[in-house]
N, C-alpha and C. Protein backbone atom coordinates (compact mmCIF):
# COMPACT_ATOMS: atom_id res chain seq x y z
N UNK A 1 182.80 237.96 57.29
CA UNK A 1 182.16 237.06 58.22
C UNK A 1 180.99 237.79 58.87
N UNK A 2 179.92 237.39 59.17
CA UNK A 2 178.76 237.92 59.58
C UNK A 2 179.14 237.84 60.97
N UNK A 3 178.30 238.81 62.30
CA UNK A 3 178.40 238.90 62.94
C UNK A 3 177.00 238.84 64.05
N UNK A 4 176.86 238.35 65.32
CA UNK A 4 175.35 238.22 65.98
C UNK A 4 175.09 239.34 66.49
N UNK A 5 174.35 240.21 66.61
CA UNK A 5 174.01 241.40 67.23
C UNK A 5 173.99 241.24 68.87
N UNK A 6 173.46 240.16 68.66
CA UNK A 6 173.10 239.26 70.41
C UNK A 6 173.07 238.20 70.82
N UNK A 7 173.33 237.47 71.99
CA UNK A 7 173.19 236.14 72.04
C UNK A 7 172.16 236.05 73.21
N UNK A 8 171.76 234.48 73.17
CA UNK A 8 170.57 234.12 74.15
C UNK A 8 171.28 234.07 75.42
N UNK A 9 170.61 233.92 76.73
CA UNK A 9 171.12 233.74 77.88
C UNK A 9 171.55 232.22 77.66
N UNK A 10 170.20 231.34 77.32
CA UNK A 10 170.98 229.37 77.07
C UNK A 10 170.98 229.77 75.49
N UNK A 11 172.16 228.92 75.10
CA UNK A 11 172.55 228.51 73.84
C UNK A 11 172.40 227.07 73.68
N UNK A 12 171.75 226.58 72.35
CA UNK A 12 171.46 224.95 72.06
C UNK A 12 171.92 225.17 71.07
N UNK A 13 172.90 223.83 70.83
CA UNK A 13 173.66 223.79 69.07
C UNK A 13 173.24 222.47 68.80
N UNK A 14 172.91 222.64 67.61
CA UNK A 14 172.44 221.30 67.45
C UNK A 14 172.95 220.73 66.22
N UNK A 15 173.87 219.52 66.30
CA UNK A 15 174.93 219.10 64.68
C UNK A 15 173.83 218.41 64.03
N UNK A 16 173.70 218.18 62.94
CA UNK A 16 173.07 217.43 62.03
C UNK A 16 174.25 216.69 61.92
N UNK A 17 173.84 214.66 62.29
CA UNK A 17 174.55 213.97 62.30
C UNK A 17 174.32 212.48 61.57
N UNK A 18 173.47 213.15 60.60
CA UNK A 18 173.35 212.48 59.48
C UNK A 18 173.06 212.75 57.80
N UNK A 19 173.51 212.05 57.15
CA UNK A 19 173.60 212.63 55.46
C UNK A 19 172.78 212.07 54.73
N UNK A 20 172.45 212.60 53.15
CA UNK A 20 171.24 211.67 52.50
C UNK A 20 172.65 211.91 51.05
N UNK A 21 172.39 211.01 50.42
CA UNK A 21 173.13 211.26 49.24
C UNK A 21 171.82 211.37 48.25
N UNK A 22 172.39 212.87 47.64
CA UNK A 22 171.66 213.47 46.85
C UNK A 22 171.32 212.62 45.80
N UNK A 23 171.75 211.63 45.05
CA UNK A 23 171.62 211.00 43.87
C UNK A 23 170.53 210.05 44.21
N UNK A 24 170.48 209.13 45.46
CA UNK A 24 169.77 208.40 45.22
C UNK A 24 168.85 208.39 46.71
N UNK A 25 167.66 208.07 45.87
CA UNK A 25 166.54 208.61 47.11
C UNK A 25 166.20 208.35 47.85
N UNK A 26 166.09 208.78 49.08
CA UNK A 26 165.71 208.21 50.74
C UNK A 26 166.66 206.98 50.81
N UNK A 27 168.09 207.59 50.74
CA UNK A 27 169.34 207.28 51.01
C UNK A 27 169.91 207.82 51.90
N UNK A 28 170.15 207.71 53.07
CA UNK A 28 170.98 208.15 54.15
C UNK A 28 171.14 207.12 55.18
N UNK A 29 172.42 208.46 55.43
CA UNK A 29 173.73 207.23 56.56
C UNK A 29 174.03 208.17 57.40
N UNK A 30 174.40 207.42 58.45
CA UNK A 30 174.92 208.06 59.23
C UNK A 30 176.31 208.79 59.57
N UNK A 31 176.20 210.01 60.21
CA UNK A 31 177.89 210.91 59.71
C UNK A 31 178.52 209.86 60.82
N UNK A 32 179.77 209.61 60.91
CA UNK A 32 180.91 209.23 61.62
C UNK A 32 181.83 209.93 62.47
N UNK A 33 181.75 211.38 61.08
CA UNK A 33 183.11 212.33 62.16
C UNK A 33 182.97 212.02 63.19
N UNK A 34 184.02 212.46 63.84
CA UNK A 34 184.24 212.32 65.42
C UNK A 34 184.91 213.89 65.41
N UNK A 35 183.97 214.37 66.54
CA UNK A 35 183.52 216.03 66.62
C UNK A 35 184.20 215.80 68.45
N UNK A 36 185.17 216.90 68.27
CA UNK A 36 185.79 217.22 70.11
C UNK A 36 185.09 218.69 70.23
N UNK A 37 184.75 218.70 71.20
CA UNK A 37 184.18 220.00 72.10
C UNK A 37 184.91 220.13 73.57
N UNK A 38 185.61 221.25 73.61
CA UNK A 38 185.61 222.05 74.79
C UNK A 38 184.36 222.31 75.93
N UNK A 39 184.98 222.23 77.38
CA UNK A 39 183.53 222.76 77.95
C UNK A 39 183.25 223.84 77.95
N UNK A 40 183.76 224.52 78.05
CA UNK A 40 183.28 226.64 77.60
C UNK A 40 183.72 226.88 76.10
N UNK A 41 182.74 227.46 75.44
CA UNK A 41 182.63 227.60 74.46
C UNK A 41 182.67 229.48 74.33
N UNK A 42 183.46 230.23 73.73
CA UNK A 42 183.38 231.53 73.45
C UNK A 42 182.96 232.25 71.93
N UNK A 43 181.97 232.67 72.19
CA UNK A 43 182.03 233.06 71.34
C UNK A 43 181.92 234.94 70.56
N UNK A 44 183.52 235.19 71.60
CA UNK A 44 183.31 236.53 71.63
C UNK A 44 183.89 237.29 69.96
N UNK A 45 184.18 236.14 69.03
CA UNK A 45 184.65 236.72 67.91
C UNK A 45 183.81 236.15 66.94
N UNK A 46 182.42 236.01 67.10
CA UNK A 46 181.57 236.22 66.25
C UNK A 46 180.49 237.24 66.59
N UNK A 47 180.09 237.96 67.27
CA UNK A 47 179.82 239.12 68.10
C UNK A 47 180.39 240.63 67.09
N UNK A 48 179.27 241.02 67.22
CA UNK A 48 179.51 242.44 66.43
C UNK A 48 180.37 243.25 67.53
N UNK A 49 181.37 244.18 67.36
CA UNK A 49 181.81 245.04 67.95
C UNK A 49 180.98 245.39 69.48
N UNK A 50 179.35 245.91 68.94
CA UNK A 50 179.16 247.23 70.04
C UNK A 50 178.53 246.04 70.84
N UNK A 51 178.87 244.75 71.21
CA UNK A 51 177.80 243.53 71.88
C UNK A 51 178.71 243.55 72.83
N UNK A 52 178.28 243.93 74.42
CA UNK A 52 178.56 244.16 75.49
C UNK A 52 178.40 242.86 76.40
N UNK A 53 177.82 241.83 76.01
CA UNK A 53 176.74 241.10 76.74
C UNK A 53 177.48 239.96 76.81
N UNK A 54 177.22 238.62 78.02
CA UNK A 54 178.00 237.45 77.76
C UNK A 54 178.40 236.07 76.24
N UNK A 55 179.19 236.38 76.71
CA UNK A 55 179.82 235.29 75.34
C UNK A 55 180.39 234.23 75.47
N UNK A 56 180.72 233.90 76.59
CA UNK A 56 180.86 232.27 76.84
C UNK A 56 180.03 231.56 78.06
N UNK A 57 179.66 230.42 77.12
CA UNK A 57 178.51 229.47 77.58
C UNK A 57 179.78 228.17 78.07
N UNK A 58 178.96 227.76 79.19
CA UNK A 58 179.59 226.54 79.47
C UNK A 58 178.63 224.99 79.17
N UNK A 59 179.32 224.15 78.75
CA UNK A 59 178.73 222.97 78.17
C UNK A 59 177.83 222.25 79.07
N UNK A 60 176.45 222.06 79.00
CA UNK A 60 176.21 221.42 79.74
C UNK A 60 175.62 219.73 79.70
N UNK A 61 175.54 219.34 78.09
CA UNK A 61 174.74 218.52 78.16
C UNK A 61 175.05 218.20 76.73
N UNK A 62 175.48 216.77 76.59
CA UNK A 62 175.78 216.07 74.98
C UNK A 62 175.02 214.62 74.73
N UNK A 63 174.35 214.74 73.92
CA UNK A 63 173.53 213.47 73.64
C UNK A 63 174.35 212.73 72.32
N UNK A 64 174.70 211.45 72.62
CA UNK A 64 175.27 210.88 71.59
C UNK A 64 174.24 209.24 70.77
N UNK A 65 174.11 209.45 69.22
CA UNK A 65 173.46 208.32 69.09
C UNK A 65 174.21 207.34 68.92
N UNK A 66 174.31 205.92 69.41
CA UNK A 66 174.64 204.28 68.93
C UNK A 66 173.91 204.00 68.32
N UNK A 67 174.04 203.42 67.52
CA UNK A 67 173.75 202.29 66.39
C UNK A 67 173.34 203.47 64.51
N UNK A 68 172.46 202.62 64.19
CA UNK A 68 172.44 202.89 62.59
C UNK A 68 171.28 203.67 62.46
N UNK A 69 170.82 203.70 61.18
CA UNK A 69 169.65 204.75 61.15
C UNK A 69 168.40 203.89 61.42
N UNK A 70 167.99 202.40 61.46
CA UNK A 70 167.46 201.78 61.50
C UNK A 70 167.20 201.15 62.93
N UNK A 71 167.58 201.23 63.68
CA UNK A 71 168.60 200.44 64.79
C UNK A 71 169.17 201.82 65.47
N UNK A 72 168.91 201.58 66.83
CA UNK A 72 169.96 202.69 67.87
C UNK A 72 169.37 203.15 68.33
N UNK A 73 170.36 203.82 69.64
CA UNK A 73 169.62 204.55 70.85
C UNK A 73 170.83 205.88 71.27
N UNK A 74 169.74 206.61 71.83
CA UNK A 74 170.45 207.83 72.01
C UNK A 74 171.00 207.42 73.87
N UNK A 75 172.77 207.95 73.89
CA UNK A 75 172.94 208.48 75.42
C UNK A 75 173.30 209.32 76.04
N UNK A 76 173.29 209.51 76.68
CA UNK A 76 173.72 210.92 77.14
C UNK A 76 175.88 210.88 78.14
């Protein structure tokens, strides 16, 4: 498993929450999973050994889209 040498003071994750199906072109849909998140997030076991520095971020902010790829609005 690879490891980060360092982390930022803010952390942004950002899911890609939509798919294209490879076969047929400028085809995409939207993902569905349903993704749970914790509000502190650690991430002291992806961290190289000699990384001294903070490792858990607390959640501050989730944007969710409604509707289709055509259609919809983002909320927070």
């Amino acid at each position: 498993m690879s490891s980060f040498y360092n982390l930022p003071s803010i952390l942004i994750i950002h899911l890609k929450r939509f798919k294209s199906n490879w076969y047929m072109k400028n085809n995409f849909e939207k993902d569905e999973t349903k993704i749970s998140i914790e509000e502190d997030i650690d991430l002291s076991k992806f961290v190289h050994s000699n990384y001294t520095g903070k490792t858990r971020y607390k959640l501050y902010a989730i944007s969710n889209h409604k509707g289709t790829l055509e259609a919809g609005h983002y909320t927070r």
